[in-house]
PDB file of N, CA and C in Angstrom:
ATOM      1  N   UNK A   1     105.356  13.295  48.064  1.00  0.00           N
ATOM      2  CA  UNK A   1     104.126  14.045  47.986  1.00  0.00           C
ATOM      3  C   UNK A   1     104.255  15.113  46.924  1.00  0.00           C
ATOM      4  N   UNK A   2     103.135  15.513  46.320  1.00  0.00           N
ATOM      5  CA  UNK A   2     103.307  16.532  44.912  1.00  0.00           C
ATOM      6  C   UNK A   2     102.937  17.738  45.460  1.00  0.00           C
ATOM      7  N   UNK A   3     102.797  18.055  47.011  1.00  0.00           N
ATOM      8  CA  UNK A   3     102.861  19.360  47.414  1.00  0.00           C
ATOM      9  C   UNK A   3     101.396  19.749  47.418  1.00  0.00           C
ATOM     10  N   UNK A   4     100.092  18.263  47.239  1.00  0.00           N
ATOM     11  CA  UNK A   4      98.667  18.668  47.967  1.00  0.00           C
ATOM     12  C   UNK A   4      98.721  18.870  48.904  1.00  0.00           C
ATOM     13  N   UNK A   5      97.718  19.345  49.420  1.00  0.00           N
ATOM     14  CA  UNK A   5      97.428  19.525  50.890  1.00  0.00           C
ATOM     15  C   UNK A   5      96.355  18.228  51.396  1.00  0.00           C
ATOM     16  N   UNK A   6      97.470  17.620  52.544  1.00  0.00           N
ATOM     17  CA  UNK A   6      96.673  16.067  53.138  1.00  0.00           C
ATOM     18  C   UNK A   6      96.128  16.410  54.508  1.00  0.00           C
ATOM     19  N   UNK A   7      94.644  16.644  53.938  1.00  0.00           N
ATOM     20  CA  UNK A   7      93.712  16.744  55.035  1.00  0.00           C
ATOM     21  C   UNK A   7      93.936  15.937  56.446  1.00  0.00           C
ATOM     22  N   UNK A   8      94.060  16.577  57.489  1.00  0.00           N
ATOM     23  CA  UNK A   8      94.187  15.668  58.940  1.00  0.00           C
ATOM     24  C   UNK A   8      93.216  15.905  59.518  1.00  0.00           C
ATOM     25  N   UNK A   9      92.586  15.018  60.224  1.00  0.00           N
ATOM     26  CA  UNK A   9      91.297  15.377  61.232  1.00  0.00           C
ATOM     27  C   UNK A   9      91.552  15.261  63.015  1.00  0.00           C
ATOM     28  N   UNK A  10      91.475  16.320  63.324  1.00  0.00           N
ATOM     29  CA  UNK A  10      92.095  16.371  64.551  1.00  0.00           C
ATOM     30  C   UNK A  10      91.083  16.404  65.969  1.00  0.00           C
ATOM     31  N   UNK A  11      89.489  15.605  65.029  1.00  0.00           N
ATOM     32  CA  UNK A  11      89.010  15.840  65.722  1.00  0.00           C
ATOM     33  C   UNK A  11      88.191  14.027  66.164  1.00  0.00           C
ATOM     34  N   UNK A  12      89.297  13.442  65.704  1.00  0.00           N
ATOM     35  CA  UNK A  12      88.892  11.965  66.052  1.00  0.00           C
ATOM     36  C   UNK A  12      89.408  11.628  67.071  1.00  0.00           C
ATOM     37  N   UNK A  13      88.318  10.558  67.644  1.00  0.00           N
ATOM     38  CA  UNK A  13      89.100   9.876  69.197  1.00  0.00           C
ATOM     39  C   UNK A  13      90.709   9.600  69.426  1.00  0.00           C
ATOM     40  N   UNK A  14      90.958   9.985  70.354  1.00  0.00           N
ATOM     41  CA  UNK A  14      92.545   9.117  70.385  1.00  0.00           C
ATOM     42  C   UNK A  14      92.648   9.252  72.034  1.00  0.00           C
ATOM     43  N   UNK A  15      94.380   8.579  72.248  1.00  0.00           N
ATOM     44  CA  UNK A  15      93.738   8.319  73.234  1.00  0.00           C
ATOM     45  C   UNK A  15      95.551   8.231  73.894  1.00  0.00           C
ATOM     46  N   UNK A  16      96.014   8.608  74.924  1.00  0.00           N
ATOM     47  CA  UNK A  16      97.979   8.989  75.256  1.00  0.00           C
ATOM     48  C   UNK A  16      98.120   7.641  76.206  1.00  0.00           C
ATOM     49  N   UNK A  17      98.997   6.947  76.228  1.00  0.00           N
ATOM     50  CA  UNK A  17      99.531   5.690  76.915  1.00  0.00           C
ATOM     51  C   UNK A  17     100.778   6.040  77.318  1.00  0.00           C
ATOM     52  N   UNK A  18     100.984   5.622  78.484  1.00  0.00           N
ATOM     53  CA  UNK A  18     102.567   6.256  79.566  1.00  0.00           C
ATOM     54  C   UNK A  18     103.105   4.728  79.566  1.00  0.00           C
ATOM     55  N   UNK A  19     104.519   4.368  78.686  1.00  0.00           N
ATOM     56  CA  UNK A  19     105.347   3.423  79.557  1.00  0.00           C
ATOM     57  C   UNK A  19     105.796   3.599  80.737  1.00  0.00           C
ATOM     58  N   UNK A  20     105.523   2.178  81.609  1.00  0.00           N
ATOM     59  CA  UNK A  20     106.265   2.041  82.883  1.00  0.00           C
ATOM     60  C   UNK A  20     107.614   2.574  83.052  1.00  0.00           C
ATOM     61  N   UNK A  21     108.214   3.529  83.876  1.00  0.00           N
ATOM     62  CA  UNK A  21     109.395   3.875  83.755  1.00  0.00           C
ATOM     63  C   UNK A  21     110.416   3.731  84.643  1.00  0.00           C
ATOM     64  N   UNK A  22     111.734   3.486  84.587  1.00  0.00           N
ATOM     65  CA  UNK A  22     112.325   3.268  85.612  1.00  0.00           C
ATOM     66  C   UNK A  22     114.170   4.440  85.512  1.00  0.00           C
ATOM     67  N   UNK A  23     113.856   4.988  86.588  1.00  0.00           N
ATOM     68  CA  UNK A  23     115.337   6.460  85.773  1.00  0.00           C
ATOM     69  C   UNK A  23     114.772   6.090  84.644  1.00  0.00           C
ATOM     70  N   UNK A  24     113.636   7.330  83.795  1.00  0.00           N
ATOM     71  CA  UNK A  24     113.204   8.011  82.989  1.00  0.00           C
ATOM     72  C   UNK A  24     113.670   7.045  81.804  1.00  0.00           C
ATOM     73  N   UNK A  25     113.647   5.791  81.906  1.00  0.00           N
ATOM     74  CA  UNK A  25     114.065   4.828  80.700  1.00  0.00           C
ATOM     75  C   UNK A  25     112.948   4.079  80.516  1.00  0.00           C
ATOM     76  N   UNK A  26     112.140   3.819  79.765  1.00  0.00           N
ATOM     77  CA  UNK A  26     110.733   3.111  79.259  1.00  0.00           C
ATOM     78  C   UNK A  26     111.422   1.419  79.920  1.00  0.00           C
ATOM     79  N   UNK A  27     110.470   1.041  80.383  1.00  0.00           N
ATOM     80  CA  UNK A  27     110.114  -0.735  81.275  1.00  0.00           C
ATOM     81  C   UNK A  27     109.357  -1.517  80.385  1.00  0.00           C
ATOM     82  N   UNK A  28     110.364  -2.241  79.753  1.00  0.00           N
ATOM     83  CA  UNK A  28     110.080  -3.207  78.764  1.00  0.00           C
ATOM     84  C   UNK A  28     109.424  -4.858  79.403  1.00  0.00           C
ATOM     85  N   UNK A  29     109.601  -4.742  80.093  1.00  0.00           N
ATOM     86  CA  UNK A  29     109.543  -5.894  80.825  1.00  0.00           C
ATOM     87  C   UNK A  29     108.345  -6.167  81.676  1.00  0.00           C
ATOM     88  N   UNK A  30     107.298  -5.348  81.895  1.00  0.00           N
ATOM     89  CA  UNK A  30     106.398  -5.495  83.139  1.00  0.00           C
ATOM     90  C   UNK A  30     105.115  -5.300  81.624  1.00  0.00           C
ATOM     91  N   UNK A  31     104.159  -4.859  82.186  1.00  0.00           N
ATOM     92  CA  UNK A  31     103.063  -5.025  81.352  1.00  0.00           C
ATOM     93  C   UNK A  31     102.272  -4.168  80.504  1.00  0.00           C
ATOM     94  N   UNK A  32     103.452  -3.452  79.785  1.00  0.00           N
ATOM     95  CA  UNK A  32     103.156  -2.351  78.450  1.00  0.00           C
ATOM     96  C   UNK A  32     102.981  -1.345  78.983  1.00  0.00           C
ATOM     97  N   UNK A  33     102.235  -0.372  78.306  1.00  0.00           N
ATOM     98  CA  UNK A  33     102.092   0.914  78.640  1.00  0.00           C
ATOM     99  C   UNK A  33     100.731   1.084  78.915  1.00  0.00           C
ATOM    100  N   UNK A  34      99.905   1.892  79.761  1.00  0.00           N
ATOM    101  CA  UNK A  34      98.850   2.015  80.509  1.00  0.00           C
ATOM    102  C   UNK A  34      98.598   3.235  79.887  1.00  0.00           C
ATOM    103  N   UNK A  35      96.841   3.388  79.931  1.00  0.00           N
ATOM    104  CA  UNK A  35      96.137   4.526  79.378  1.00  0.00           C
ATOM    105  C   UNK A  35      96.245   5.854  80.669  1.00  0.00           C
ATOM    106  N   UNK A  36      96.645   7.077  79.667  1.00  0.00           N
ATOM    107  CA  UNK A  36      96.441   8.002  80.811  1.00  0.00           C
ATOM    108  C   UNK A  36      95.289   8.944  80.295  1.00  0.00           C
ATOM    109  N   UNK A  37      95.177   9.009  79.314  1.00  0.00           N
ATOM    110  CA  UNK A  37      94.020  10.398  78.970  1.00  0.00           C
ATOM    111  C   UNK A  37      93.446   9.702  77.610  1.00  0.00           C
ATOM    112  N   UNK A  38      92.187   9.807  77.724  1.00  0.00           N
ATOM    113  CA  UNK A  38      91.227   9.566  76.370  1.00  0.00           C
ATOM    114  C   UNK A  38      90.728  10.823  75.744  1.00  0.00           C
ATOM    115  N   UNK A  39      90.789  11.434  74.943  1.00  0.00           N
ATOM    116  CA  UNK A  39      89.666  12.231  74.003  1.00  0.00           C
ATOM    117  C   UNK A  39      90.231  12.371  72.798  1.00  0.00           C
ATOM    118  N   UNK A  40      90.127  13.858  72.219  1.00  0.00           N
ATOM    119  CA  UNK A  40      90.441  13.619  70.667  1.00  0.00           C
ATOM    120  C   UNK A  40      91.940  14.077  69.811  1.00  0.00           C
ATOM    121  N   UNK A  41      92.147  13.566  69.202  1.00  0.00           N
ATOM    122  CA  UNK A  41      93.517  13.661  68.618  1.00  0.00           C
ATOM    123  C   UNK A  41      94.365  15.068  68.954  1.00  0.00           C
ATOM    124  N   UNK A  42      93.355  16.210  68.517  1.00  0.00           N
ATOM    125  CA  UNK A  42      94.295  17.548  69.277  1.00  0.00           C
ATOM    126  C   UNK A  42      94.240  17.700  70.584  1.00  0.00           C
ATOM    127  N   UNK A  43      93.471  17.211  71.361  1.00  0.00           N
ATOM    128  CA  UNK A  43      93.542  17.137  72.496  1.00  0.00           C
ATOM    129  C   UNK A  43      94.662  16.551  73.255  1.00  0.00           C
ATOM    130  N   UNK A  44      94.925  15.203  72.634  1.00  0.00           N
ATOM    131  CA  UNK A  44      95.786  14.442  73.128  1.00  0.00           C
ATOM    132  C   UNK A  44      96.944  15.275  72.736  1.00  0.00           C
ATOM    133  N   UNK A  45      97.455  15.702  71.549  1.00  0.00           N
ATOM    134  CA  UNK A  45      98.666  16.328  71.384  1.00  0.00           C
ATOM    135  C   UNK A  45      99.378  17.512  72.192  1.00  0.00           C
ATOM    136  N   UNK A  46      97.737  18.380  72.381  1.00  0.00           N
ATOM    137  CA  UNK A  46      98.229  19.085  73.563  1.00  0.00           C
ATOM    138  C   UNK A  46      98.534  18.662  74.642  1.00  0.00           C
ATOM    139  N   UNK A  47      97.590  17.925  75.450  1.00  0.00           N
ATOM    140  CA  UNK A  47      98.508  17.067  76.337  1.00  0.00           C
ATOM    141  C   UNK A  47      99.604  16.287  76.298  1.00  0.00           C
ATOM    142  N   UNK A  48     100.204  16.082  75.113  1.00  0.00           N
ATOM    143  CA  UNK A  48     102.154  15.176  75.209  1.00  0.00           C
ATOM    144  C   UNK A  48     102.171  16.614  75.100  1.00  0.00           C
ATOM    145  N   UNK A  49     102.049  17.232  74.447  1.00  0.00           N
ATOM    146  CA  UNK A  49     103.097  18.841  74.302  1.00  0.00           C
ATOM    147  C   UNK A  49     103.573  19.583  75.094  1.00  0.00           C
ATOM    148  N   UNK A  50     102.427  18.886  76.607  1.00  0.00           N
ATOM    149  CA  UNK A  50     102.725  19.864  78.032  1.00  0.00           C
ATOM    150  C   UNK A  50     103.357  19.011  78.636  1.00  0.00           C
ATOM    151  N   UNK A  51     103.871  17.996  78.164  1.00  0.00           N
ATOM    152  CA  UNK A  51     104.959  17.356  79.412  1.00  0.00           C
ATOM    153  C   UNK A  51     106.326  17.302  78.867  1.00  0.00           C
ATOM    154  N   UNK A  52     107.018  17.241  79.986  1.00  0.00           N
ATOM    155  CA  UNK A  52     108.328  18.020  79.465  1.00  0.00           C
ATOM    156  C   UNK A  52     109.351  17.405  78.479  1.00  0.00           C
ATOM    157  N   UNK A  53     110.102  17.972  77.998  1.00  0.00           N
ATOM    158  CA  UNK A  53     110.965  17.057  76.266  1.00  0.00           C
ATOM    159  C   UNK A  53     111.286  15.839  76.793  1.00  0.00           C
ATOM    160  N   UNK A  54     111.904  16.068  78.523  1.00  0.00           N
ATOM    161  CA  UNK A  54     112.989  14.735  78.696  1.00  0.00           C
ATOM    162  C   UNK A  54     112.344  13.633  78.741  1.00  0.00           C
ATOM    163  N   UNK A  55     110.543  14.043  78.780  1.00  0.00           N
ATOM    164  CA  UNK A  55     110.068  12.287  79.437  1.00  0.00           C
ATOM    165  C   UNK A  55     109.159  12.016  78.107  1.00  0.00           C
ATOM    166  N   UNK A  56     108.749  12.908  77.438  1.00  0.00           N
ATOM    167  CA  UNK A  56     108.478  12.471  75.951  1.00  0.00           C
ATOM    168  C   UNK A  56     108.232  10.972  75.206  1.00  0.00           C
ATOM    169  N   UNK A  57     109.683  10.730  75.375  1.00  0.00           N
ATOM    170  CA  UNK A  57     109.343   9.356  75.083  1.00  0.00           C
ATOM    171  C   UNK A  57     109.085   8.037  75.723  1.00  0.00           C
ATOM    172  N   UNK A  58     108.209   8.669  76.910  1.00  0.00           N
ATOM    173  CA  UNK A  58     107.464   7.318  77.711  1.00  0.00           C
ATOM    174  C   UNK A  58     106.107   7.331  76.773  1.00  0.00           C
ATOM    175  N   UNK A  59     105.600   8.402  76.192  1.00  0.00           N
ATOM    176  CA  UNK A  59     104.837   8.554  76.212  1.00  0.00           C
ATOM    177  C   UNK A  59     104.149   8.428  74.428  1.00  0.00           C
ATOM    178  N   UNK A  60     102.723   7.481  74.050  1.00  0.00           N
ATOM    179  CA  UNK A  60     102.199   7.597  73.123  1.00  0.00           C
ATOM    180  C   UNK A  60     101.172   7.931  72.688  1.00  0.00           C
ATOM    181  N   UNK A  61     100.458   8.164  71.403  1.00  0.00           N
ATOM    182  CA  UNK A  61      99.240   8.253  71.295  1.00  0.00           C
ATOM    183  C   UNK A  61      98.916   7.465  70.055  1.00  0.00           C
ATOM    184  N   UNK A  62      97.435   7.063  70.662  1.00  0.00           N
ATOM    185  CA  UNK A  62      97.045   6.102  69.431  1.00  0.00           C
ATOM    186  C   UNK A  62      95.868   6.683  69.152  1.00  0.00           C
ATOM    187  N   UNK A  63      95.566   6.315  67.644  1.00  0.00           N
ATOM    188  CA  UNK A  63      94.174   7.191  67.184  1.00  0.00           C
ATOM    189  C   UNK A  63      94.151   6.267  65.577  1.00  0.00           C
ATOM    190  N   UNK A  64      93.151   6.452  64.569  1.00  0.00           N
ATOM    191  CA  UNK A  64      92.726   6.011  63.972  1.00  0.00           C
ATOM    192  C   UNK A  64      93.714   6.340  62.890  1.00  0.00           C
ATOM    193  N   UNK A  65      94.687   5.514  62.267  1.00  0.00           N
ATOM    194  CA  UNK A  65      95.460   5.888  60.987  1.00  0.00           C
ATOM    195  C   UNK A  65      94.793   7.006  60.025  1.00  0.00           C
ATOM    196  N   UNK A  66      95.232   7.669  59.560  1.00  0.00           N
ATOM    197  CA  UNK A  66      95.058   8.888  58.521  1.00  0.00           C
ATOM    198  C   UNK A  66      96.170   8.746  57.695  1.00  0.00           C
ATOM    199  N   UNK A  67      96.275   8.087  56.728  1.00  0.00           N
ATOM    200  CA  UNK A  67      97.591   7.772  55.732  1.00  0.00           C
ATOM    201  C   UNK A  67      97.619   8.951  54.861  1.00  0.00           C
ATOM    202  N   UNK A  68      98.719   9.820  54.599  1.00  0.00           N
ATOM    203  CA  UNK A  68     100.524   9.113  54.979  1.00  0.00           C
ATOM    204  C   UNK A  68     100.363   9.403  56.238  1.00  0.00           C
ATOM    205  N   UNK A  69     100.362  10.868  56.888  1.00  0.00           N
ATOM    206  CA  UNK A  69     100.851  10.953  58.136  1.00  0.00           C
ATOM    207  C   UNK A  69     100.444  10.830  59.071  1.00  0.00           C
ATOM    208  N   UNK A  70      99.066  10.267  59.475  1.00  0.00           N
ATOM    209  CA  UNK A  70      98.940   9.932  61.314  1.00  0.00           C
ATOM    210  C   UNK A  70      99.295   8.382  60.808  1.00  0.00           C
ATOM    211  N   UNK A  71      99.745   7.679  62.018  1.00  0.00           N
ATOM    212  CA  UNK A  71      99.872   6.591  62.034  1.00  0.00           C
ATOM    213  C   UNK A  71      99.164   5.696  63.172  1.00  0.00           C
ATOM    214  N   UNK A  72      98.746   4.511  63.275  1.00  0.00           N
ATOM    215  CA  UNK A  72      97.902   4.258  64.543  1.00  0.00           C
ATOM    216  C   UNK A  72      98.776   4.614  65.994  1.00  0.00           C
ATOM    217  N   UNK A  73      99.796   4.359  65.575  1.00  0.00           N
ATOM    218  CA  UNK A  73     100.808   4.651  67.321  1.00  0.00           C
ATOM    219  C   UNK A  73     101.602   5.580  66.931  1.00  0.00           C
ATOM    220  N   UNK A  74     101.753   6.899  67.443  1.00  0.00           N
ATOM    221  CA  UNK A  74     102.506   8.161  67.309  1.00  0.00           C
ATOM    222  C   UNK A  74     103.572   8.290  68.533  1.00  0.00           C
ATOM    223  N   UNK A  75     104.517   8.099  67.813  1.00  0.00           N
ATOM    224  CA  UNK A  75     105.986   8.164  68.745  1.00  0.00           C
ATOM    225  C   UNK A  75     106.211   9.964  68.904  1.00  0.00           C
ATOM    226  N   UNK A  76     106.395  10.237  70.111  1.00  0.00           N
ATOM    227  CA  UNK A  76     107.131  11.684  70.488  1.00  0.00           C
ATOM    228  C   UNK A  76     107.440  12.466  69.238  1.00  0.00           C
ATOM    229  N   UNK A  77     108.847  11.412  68.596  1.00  0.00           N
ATOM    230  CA  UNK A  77     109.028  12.637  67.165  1.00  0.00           C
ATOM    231  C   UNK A  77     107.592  12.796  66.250  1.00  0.00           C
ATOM    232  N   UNK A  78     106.724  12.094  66.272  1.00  0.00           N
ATOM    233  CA  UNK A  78     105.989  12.107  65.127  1.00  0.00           C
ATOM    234  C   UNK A  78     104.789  13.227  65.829  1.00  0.00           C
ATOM    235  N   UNK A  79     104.543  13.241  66.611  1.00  0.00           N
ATOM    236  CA  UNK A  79     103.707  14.034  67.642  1.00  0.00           C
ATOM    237  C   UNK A  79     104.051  15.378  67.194  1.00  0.00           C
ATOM    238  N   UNK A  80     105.521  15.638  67.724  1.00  0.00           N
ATOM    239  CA  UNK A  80     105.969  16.919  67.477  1.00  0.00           C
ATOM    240  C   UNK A  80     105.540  17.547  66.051  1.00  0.00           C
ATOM    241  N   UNK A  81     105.621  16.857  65.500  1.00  0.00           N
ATOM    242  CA  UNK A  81     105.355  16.818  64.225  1.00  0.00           C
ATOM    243  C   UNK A  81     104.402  17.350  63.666  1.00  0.00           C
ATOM    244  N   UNK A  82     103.122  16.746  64.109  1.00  0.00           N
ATOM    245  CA  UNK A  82     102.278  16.859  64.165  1.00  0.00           C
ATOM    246  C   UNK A  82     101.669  18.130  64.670  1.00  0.00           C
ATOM    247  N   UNK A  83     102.512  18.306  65.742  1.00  0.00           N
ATOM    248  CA  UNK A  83     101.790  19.606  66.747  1.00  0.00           C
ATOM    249  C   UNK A  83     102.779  20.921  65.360  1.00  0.00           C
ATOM    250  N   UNK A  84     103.242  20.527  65.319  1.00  0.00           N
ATOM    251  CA  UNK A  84     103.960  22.037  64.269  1.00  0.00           C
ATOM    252  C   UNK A  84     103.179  21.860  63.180  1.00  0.00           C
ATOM    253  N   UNK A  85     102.401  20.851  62.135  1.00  0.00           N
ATOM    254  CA  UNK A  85     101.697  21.158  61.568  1.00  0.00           C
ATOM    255  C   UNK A  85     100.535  21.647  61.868  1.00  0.00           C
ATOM    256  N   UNK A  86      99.733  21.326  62.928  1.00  0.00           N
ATOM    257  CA  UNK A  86      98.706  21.946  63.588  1.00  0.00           C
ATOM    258  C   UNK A  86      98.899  23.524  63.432  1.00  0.00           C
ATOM    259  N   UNK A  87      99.882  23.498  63.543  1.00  0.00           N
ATOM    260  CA  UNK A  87      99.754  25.352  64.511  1.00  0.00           C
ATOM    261  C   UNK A  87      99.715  25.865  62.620  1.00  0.00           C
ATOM    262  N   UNK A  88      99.739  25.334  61.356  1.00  0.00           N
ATOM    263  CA  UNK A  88      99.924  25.991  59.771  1.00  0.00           C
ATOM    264  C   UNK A  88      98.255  26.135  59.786  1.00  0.00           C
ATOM    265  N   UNK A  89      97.699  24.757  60.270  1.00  0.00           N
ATOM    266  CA  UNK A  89      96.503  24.857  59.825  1.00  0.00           C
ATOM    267  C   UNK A  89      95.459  25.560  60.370  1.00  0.00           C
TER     268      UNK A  89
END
């Protein structure tokens, strides 16, 4: 990046999905991950942000690609990520 500033819109639908878990280890095996909360992209972030580090990564959000950095499925690290750029803008 040449150090523009890449507009994010934090105000598009998205939507947090919980893997099945078994001892706090994601369940690959049964039938994906299930919707827990629908609304909009900062919304959703605040909600992964309030659950606690260790279970983090049961947990995703999907929302409408924004290239480079939203991606359609946002893994925990990328979230975090996300939520620390939030708090510049």
């Amino acid at each position: 990046m040449d150090g523009a500033e890449v507009p994010i819109r934090f105000d598009v639908p998205a939507i947090i999905r919980k893997w099945p878990s078994l001892h706090n280890a994601r369940r690959i095996d049964g039938t994906g991950p299930y919707l827990l909360i629908e609304g909009t992209l900062d919304e959703c972030i605040r909600e992964f942000m309030a659950k606690p580090e260790s279970t983090r990564h049961l947990y995703e959000i999907l929302t409408a690609p924004q290239p480079p950095l939203v991606t359609e499925i946002l893994s925990a690290e990328h979230v975090a990520e996300l939520a620390r750029l939030r708090e510049f803008l």
